[in-house]
C-alpha atoms as a PDB file:
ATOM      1  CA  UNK A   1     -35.999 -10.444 -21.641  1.00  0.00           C
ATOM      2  CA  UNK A   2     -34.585  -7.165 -20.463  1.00  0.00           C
ATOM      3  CA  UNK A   3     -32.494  -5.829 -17.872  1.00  0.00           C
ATOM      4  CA  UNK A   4     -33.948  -3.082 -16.297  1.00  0.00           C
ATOM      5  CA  UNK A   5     -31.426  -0.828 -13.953  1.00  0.00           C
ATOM      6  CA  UNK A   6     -32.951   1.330 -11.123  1.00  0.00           C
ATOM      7  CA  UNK A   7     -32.176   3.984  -8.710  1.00  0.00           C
ATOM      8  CA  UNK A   8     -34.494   3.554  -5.524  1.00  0.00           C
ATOM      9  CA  UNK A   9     -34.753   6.682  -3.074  1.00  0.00           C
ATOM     10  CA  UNK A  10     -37.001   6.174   0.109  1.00  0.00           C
ATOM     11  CA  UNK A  11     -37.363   7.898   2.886  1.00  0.00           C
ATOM     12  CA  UNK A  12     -39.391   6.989   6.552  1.00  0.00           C
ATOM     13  CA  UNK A  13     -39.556   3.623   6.167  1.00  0.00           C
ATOM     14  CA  UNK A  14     -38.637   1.592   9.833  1.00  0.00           C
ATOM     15  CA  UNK A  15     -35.448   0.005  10.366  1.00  0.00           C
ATOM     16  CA  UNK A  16     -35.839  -3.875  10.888  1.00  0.00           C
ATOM     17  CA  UNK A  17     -32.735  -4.627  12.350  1.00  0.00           C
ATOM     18  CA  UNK A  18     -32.203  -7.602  10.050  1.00  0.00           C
ATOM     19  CA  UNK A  19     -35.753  -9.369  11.312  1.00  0.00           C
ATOM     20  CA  UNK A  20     -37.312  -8.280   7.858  1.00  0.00           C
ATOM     21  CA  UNK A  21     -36.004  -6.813   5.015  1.00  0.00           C
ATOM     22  CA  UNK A  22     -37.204  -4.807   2.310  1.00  0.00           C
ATOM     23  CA  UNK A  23     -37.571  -6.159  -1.239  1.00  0.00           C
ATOM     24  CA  UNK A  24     -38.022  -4.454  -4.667  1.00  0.00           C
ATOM     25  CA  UNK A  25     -40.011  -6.670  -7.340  1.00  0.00           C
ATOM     26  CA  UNK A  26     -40.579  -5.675 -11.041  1.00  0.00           C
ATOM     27  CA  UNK A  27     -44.377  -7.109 -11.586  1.00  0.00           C
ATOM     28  CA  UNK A  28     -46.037  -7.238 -14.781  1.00  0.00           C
ATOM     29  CA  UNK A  29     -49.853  -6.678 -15.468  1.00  0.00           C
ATOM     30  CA  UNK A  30     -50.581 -10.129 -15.524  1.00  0.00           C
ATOM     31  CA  UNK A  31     -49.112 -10.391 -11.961  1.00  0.00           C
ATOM     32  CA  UNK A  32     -45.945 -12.506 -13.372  1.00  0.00           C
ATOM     33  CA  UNK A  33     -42.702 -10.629 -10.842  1.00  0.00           C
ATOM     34  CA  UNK A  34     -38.853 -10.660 -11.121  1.00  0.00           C
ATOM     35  CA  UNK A  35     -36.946  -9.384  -8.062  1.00  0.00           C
ATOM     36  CA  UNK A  36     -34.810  -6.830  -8.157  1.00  0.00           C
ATOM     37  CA  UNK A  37     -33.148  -6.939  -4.817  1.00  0.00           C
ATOM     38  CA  UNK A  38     -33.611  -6.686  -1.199  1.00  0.00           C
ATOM     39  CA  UNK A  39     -32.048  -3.765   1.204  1.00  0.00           C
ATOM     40  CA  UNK A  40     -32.048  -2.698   4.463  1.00  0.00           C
ATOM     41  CA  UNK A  41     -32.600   0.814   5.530  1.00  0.00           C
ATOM     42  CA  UNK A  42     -30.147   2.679   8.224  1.00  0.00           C
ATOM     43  CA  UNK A  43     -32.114   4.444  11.429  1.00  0.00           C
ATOM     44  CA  UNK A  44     -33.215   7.436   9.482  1.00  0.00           C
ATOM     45  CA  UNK A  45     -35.198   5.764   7.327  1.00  0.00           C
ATOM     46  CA  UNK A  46     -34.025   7.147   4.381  1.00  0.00           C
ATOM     47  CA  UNK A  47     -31.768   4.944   1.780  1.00  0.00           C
ATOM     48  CA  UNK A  48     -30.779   5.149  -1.700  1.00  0.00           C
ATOM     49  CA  UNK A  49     -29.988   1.935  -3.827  1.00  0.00           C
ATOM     50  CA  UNK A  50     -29.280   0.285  -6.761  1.00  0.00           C
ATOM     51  CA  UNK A  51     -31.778  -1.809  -8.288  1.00  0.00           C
ATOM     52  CA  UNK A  52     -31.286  -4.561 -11.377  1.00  0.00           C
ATOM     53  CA  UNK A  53     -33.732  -7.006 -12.752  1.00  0.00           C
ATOM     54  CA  UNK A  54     -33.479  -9.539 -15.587  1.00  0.00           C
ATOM     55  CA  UNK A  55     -36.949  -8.135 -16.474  1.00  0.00           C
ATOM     56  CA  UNK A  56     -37.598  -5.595 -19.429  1.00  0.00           C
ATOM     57  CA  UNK A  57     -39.434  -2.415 -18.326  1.00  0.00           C
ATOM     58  CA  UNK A  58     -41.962  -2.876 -21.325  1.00  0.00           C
ATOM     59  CA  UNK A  59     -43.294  -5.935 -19.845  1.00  0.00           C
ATOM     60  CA  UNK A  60     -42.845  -5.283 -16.209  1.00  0.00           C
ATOM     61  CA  UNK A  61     -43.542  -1.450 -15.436  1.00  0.00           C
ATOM     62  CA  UNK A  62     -44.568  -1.442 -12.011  1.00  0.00           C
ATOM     63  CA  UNK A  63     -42.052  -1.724  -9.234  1.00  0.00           C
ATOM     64  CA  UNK A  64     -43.644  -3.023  -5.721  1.00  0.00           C
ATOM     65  CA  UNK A  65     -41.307  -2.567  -2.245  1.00  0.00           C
ATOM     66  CA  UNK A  66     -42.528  -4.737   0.086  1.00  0.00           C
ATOM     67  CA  UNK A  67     -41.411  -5.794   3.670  1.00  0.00           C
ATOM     68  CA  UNK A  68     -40.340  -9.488   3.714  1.00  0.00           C
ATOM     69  CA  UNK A  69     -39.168 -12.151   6.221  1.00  0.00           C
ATOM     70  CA  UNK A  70     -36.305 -14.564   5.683  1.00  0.00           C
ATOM     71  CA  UNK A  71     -36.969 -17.181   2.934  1.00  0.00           C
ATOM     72  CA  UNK A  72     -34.670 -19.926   1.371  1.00  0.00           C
ATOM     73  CA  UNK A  73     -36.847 -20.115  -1.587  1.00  0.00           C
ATOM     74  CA  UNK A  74     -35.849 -16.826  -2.831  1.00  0.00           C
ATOM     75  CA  UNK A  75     -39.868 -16.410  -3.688  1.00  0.00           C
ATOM     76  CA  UNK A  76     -42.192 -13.635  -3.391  1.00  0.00           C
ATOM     77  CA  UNK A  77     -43.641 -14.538   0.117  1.00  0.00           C
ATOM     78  CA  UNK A  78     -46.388 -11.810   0.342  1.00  0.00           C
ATOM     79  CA  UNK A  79     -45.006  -9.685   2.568  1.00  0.00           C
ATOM     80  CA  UNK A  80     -46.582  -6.135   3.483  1.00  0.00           C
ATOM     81  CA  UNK A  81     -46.775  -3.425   0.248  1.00  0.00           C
ATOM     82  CA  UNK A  82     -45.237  -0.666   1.372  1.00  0.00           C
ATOM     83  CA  UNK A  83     -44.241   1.113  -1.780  1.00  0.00           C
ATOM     84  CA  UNK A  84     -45.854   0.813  -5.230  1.00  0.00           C
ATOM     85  CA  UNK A  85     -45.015   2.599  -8.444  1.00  0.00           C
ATOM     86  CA  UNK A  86     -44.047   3.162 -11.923  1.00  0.00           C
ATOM     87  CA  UNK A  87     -40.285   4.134 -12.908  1.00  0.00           C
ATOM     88  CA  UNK A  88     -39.646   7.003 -15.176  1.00  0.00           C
ATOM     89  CA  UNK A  89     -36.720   7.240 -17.597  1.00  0.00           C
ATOM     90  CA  UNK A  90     -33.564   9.892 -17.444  1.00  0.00           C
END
């Protein structure tokens, strides 16, 4: 297994106030996913953050953002795709 590093730009998405959050998760083609962290966004909207999995990009390529609400289990709950897309290397 891999680490995979990430810089995440976004921009409009609503601030949650600490109700939700937002969470990045590496998934694989088969639907297996590693998280890669959660963040909240400031007013604007618009954030930039840095992203690490212990998933390599070969096997997990897609990158999903979706809006979660607080767990203990630390497991993908579901929560609303918001974002969905592939990274591309510097």
């Amino acid at each position: 297994m891999g680490i995979q590093n990430a810089t995440l730009t976004v921009k409009n998405l609503t601030n949650t106030h600490d109700a939700q959050w937002y969470e990045c998760w590496c998934v694989s083609p088969k639907g297996k996913v590693a998280t890669a962290g959660t963040f909240l966004v400031p007013d604007s909207g618009t954030g930039t953050f840095s992203m690490t999995a212990a998933a390599d990009p070969a096997d997990f390529p897609t990158m999903e953002v979706r809006l979660e609400t607080p767990d203990k289990t630390g497991a993908r709950q579901g929560g609303r795709l918001v974002l969905r897309g592939r990274g591309q290397k510097l």
